[in-house]
Protein backbone atom coordinates (compact mmCIF):
# COMPACT_ATOMS: atom_id res chain seq x y z
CA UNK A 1 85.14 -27.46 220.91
CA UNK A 2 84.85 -23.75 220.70
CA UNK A 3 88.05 -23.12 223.27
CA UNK A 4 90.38 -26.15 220.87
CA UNK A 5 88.87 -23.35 218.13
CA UNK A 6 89.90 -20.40 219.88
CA UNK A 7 93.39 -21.93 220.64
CA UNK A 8 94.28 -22.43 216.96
CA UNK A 9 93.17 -19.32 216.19
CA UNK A 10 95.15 -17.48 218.12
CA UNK A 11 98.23 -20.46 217.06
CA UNK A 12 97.56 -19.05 213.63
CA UNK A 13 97.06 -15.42 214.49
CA UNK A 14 100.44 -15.31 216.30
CA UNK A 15 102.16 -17.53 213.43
CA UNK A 16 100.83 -14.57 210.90
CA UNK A 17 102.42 -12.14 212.97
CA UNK A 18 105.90 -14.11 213.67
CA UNK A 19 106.28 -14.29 210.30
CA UNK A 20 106.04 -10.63 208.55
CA UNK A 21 110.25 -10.51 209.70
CA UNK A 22 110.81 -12.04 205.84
CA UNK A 23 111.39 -8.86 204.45
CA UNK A 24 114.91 -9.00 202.61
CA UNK A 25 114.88 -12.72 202.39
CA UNK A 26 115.49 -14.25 199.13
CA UNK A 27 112.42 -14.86 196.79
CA UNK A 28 112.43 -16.64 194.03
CA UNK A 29 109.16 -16.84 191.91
CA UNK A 30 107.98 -18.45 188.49
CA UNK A 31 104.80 -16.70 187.93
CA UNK A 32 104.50 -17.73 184.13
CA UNK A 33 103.46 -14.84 182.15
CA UNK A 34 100.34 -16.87 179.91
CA UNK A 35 98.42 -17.01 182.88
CA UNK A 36 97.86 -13.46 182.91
CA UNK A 37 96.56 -13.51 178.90
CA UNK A 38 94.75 -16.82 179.56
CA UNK A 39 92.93 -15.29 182.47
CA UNK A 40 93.58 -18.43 184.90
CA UNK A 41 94.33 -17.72 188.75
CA UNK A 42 98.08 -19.87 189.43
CA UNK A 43 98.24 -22.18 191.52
CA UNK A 44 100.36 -21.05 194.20
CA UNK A 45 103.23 -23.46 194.82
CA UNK A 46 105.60 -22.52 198.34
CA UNK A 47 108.90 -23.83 199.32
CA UNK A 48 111.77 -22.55 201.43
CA UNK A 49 115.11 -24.12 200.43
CA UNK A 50 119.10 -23.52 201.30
CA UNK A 51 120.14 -21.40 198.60
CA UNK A 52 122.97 -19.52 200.93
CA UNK A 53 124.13 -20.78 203.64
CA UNK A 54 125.97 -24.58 204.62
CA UNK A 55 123.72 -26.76 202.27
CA UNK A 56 123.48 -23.47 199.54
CA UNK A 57 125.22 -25.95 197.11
CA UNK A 58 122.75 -28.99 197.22
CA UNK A 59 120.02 -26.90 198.00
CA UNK A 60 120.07 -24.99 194.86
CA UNK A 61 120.11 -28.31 192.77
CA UNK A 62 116.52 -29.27 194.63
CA UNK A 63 115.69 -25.68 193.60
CA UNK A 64 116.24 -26.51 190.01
CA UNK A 65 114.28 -29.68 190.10
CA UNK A 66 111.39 -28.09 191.13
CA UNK A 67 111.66 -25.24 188.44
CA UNK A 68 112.20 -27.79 185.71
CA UNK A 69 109.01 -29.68 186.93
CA UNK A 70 107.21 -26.06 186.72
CA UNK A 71 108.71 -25.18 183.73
CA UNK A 72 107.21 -28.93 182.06
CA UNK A 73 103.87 -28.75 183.85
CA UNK A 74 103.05 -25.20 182.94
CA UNK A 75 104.20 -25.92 178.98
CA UNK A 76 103.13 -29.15 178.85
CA UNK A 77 100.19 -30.19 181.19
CA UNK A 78 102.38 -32.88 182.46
CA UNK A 79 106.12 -33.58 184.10
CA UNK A 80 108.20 -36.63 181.84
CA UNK A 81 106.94 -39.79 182.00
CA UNK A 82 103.59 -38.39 183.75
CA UNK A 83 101.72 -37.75 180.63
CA UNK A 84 99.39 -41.31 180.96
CA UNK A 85 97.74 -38.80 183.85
CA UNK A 86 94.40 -37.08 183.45
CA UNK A 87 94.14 -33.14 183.06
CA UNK A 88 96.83 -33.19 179.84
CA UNK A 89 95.79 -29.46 179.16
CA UNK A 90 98.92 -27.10 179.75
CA UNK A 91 99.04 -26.10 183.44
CA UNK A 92 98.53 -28.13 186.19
CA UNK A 93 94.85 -28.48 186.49
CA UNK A 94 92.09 -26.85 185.05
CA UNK A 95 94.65 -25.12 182.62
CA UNK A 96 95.89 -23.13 186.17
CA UNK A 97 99.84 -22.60 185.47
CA UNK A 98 102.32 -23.69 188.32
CA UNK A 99 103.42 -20.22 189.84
CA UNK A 100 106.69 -21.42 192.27
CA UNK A 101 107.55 -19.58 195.02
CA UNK A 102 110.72 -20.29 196.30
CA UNK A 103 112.25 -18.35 199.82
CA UNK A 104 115.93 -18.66 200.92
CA UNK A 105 116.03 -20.53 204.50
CA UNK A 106 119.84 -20.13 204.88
CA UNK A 107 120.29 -23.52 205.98
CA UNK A 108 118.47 -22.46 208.97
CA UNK A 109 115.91 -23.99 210.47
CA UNK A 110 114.34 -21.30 212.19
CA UNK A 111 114.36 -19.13 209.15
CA UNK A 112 113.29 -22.58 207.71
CA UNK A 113 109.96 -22.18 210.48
CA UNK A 114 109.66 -18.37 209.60
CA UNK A 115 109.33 -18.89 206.01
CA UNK A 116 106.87 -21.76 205.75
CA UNK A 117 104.98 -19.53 207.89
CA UNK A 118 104.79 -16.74 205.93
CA UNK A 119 103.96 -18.66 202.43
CA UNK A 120 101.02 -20.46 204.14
CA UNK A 121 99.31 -17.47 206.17
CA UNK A 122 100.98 -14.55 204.46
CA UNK A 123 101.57 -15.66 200.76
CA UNK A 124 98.05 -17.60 200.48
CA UNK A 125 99.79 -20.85 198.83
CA UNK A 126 97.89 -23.59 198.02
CA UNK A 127 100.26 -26.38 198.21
CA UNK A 128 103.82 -26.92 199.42
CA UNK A 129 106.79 -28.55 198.34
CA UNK A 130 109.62 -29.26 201.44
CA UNK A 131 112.84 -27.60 202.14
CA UNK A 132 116.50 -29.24 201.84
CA UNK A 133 118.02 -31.67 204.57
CA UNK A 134 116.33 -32.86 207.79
CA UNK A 135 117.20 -30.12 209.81
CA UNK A 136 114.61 -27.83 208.82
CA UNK A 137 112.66 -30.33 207.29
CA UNK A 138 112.28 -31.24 211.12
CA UNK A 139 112.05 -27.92 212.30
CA UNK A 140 108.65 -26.85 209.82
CA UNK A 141 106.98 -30.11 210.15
CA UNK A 142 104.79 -28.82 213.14
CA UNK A 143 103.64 -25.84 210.75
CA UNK A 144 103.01 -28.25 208.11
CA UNK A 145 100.86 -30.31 209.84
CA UNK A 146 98.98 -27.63 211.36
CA UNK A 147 98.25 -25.78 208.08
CA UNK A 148 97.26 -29.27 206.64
CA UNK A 149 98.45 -28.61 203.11
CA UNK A 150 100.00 -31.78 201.60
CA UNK A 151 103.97 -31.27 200.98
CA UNK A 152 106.12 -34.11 199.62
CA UNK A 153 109.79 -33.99 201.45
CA UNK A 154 112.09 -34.78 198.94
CA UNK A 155 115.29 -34.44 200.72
CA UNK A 156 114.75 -35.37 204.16
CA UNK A 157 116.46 -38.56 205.15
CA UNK A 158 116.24 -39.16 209.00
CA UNK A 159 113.76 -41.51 210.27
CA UNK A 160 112.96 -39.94 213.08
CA UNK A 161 110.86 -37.28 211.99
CA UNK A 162 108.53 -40.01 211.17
CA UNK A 163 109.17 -42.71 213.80
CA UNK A 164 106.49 -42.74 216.01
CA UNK A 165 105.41 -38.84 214.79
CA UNK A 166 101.75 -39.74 212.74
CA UNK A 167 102.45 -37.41 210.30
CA UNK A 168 99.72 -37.03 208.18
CA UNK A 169 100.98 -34.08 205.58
CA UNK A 170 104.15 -35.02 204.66
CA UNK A 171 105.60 -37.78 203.38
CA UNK A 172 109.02 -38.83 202.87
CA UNK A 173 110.48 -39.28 199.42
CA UNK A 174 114.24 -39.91 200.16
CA UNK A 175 115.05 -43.43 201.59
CA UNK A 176 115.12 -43.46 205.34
CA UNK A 177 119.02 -42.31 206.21
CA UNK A 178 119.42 -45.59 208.45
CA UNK A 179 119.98 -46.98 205.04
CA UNK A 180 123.27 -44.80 204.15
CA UNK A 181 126.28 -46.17 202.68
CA UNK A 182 124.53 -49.86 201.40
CA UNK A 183 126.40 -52.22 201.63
CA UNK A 184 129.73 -51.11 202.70
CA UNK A 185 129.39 -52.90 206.23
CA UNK A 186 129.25 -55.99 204.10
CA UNK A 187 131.59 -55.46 201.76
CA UNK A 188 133.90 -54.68 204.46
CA UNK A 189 133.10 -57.94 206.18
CA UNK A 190 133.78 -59.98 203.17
CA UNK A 191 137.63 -58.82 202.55
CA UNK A 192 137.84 -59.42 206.44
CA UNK A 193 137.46 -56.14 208.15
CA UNK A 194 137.55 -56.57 211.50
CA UNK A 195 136.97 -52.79 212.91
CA UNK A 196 134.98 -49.65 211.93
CA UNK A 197 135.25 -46.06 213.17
CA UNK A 198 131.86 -44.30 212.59
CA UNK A 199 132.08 -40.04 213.10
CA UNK A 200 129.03 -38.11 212.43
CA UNK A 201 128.14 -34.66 212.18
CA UNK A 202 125.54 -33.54 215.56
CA UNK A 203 122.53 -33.01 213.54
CA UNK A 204 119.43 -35.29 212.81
CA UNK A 205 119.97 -37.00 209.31
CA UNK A 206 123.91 -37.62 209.89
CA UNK A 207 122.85 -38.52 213.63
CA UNK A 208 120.52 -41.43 211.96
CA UNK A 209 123.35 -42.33 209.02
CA UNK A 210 125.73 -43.40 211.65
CA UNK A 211 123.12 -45.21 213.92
CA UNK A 212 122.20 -47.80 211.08
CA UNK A 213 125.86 -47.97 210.36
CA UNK A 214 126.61 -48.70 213.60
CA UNK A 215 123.35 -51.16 213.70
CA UNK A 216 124.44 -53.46 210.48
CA UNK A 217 128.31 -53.40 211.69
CA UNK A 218 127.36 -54.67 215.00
CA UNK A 219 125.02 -57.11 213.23
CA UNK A 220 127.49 -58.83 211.04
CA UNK A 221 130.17 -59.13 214.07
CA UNK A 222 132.30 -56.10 213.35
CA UNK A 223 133.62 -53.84 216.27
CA UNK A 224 132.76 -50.17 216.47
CA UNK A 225 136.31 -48.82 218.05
CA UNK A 226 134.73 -44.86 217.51
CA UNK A 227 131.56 -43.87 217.33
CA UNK A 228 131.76 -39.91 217.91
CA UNK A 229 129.71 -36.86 217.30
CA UNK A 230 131.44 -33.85 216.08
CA UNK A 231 129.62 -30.07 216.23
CA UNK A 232 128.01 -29.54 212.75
CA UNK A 233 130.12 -26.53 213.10
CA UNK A 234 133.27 -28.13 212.99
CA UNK A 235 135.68 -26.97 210.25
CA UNK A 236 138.71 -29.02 211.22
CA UNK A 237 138.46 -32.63 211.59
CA UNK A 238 142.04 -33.31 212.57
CA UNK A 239 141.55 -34.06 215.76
CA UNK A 240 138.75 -36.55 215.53
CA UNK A 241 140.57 -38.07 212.78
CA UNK A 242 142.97 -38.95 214.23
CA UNK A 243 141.23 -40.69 217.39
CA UNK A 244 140.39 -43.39 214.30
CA UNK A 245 143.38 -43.25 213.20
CA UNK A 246 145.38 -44.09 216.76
CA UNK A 247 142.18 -47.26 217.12
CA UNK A 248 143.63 -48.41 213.53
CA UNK A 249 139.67 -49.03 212.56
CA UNK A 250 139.65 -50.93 208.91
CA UNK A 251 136.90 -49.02 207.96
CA UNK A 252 136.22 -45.23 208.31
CA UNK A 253 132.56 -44.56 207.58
CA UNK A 254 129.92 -41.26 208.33
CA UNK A 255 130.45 -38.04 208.11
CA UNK A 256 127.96 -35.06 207.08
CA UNK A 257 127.42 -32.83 204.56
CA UNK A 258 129.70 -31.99 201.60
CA UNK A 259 132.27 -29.63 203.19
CA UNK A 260 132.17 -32.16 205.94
CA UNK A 261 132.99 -34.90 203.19
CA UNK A 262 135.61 -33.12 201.48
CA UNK A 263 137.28 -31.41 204.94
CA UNK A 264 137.48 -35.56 206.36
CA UNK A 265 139.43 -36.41 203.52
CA UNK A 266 141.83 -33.77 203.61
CA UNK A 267 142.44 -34.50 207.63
CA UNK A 268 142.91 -38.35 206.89
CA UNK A 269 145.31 -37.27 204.15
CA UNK A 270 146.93 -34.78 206.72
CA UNK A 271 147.72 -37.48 209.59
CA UNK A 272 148.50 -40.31 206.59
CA UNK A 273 145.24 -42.70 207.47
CA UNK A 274 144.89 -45.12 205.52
CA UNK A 275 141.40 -47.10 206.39
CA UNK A 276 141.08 -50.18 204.29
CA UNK A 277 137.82 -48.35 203.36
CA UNK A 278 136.53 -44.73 203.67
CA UNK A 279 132.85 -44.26 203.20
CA UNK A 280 131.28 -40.90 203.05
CA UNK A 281 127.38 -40.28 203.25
CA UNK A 282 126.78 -36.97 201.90
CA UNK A 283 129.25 -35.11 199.12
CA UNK A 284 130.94 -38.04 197.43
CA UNK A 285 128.86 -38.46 194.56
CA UNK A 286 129.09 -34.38 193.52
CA UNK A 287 131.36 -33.04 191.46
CA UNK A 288 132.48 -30.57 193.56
CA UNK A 289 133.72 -33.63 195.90
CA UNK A 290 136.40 -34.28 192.92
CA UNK A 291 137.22 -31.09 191.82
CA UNK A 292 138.15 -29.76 195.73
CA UNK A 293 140.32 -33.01 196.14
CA UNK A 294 141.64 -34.08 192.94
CA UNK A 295 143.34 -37.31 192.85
CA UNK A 296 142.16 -37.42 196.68
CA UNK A 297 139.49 -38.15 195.93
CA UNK A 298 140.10 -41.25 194.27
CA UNK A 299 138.91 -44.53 196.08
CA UNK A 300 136.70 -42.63 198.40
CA UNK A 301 133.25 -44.46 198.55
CA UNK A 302 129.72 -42.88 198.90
CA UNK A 303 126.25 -43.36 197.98
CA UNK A 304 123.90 -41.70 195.77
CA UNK A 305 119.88 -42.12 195.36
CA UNK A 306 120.36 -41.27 192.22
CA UNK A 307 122.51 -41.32 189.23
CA UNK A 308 121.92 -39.92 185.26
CA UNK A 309 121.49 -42.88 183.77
CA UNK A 310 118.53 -44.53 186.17
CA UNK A 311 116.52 -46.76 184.98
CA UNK A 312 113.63 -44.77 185.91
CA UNK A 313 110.72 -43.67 183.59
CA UNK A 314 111.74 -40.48 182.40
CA UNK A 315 115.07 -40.45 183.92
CA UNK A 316 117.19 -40.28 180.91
CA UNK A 317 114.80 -37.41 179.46
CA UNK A 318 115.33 -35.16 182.65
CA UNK A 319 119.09 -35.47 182.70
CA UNK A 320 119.27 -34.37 178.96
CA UNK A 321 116.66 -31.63 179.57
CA UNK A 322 118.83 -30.36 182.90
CA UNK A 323 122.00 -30.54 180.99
CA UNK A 324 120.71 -28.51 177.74
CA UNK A 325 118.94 -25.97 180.66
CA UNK A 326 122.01 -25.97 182.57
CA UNK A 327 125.00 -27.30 180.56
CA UNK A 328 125.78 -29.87 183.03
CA UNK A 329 124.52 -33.29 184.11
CA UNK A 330 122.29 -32.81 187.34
CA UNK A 331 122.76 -34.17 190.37
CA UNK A 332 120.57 -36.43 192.67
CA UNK A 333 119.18 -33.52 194.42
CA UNK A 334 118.28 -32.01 191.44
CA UNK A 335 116.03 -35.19 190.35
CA UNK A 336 114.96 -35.69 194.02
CA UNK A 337 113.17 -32.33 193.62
CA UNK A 338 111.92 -33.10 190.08
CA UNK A 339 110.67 -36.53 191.50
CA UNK A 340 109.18 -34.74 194.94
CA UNK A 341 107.18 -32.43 192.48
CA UNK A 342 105.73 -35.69 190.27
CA UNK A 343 104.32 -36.69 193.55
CA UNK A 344 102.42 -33.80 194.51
CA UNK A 345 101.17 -33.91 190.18
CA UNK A 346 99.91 -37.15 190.48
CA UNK A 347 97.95 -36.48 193.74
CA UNK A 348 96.18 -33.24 192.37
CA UNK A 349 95.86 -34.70 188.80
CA UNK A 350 93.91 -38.08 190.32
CA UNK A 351 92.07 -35.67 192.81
CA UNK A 352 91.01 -33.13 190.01
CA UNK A 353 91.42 -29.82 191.48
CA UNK A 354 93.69 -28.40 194.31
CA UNK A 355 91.05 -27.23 196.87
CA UNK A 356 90.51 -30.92 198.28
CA UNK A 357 93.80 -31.10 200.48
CA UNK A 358 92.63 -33.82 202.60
CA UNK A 359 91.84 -35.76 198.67
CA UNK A 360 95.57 -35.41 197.72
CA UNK A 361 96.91 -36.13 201.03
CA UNK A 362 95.10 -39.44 200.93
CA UNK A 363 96.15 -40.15 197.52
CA UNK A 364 99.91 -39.30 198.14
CA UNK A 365 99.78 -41.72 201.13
CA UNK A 366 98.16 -44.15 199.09
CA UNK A 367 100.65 -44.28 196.25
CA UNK A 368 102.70 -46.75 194.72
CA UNK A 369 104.70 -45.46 191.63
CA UNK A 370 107.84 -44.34 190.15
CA UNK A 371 109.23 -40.92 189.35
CA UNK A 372 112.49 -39.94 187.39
CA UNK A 373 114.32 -40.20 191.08
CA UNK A 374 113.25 -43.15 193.00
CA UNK A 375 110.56 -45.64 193.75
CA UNK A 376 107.78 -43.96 195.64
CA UNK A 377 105.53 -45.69 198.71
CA UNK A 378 105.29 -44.83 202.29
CA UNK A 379 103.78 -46.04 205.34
CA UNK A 380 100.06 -45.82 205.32
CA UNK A 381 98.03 -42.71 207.26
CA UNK A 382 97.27 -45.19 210.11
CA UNK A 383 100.67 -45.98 210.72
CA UNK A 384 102.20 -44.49 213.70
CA UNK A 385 105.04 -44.29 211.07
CA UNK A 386 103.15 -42.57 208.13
CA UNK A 387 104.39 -40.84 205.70
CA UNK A 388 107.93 -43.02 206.22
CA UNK A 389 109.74 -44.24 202.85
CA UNK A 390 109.50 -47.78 202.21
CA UNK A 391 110.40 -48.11 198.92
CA UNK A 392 113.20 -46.11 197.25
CA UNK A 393 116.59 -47.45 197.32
CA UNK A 394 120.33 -46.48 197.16
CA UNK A 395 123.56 -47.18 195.50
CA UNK A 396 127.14 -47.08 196.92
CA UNK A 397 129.77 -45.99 194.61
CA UNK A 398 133.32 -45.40 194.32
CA UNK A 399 135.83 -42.82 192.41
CA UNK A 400 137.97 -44.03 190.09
CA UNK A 401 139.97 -43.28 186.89
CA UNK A 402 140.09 -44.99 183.53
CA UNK A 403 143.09 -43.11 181.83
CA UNK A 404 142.95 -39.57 182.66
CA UNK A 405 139.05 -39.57 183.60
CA UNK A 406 137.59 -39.45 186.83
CA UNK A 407 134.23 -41.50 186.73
CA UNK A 408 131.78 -42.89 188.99
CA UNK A 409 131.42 -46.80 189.58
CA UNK A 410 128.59 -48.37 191.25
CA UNK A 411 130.05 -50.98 193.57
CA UNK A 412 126.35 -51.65 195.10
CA UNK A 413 124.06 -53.94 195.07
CA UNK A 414 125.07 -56.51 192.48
CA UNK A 415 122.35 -56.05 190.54
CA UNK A 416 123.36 -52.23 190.04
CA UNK A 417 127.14 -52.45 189.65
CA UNK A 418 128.71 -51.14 186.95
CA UNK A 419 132.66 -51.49 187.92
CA UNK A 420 135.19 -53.64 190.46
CA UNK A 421 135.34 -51.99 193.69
CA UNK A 422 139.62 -50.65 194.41
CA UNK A 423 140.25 -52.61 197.61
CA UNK A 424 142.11 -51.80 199.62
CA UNK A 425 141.97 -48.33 199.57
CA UNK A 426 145.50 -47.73 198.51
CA UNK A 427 146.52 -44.60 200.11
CA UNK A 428 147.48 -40.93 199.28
CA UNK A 429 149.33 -40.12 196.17
């Protein structure tokens, strides 16, 4: 016992050390200024998120989720919807305010590593709150299980970081990314579609997109005439677009990230392919997906795990709260981090103080509830899957115009659907 307690000693000895290179790295903190006058010690709360970098865009929506959940607890006691909790007393327990601290991972995942290392042996946090996309939500989740503080991943969508892992600090809150683009296999199947060309971006959560695609299409009897990997540092997808275009697939689904989703429309528009369907897993449901492509973008199909307007509790009161913060409508990032935060409140609320870690990890794993993003349960601690979502779900969704205005229709499931799907996709104006 003593030489396992030497060894993690000197793991955490070195991991102090490897991570005083921070210096000059974007910091972001929300140390509310009452504390100070109401003489109560924060509670420490860590991230590390893209805000420069590839997923800067997306990444700085989570980051204003979790400062609008700070901003609620810390005046309120409670986030929307939350306030049937116990501990109603401004802060978030014990009348301790929320103090964020937020460090710029520059869509890298071994900054990603550096920085989770330096909030939880340098910065003295006392929980955690996970970083943007799989990549580094992969690359810290050895850290985070060896510090064993609890921290909810909200935007983390590949299954394979849970698969088989027994994860026992962090559980997933976005649905698994095996279930990208609902329903468009079928969809596709039932106007006749015969083929499907699935491209994917070589990292883990676009990587997992495409293998469920792949999974369902071969499923319902559909052929896969491309399935391809391009470098997630690709920033011309001419060439791979037109392999699917010379295999004449009916359907052209995957993808990436945004700039991924808005350069794959361009280079289908450049080589005149005209897929009976295009389906896009990342970028289509941002504005910044319309407003690069204009009329382009009309038709293109993508999913969302959230939309203002959910039926969730709260939803409606976050979206008008973001837009009269931020003068727009948020996206599903933004809620994902509001939603991730709600999580980690209704663990340390039920628990009663933030010193039991093991107390809110248990709870976390043992919840079944709802936040303003998404229904919330994952698999239980003895899985050798914990941690993985099992409950929140998706909708697929299409651009269209009524009159002059662009607008988003849900074309999936049925029971969501708020507009006639545009089949076929009728080509470039």
């Amino acid at each position: 016992m003593s030489n396992q307690n030497e060894r993690r000693f000197s793991r955490r000895e070195f991991l102090k050390k490897t991570a005083t290179g921070v210096a000059g790295v974007a910091v972001i903190g929300m140390a509310p200024d009452f504390s100070r006058a109401a003489g109560k010690k924060p509670v420490k709360i860590g991230a590390s998120i893209s805000i420069t970098g590839k997923y800067a865009r997306t990444g700085q929506e989570q980051r204003r989720g979790y400062e609008l959940w700070a901003e609620h607890i810390n005046q309120r006691g409670h986030s929307l919807a939350k306030d049937q909790l116990p501990h109603k007393e401004p802060g978030l327990i014990d009348g301790r305010p929320v103090e964020l601290i937020v460090l710029d991972d520059r869509s890298d995942p071994t900054t990603g590593i550096r920085l989770f290392t330096e909030l939880i042996y340098n910065r003295g946090v006392d929980l955690l709150l996970g970083p943007y996309s799989s990549a580094v939500s992969n690359a810290v989740s050895p850290i985070v299980e060896e510090s064993q503080i609890p921290t909810p991943m909200p935007l983390a969508s590949s299954p394979k970081i849970w698969k088989g892992k027994k994860l026992q600090w962090m559980p997933q809150i976005q649905p698994p990314a095996s279930f990208r683009l609902p329903g468009v296999v079928k969809i596709g199947k039932d106007h006749g579609n015969k083929t499907i060309a699935i491209i994917f971006s070589d990292t883990a959560f676009p990587r997992a997109a495409a293998e469920g695609i792949k999974e369902r299409a071969e499923k319902h009897g559909m052929e896969v005439v491309l399935y391809e990997a391009y470098p997630k540092t690709l920033t011309d997808w001419t060439p791979i677009i037109s392999k699917a275009n010379e295999k004449k697939a009916d359907i052209l689904a995957g993808g990436g990230y945004l700039p991924d989703s808005i350069g794959i429309v361009k280079a289908a528009k450049s080589v005149n392919y005209t897929p009976h369907i295009i389906s896009l897993v990342i970028g289509v449901a941002l504005p910044d997906f319309r407003e690069s492509l204009g009329n382009d973008a009309l038709h293109i199909t993508g999913d969302a795990d959230w939309l203002p307007g959910a039926e969730y509790p709260g939803a409606k009161e976050f979206t008008d709260e973001y837009v009269k913060k931020h003068g727009r409508k948020p996206e599903y990032h933004a809620a994902a981090g509001y939603g991730t935060a709600q999580i980690l409140e209704e663990a340390v609320k039920q628990v009663g103080n933030v010193k039991d870690k093991k107390a809110i990890r248990d709870v976390m794993y043992g919840l079944d509830t709802v936040t303003v993003f998404n229904k919330y349960k994952v698999m239980p601690l003895d899985s050798p899957n914990s941690g993985l979502q099992t409950a929140a779900k998706r909708l697929l969704l299409q651009w269209q115009k009524d009159g002059e205005e662009f607008k988003k229709v849900v074309i999936f499931p049925p029971e969501a659907v708020t507009g006639k799907l545009v089949y076929p996709f009728p080509g470039w104006a």
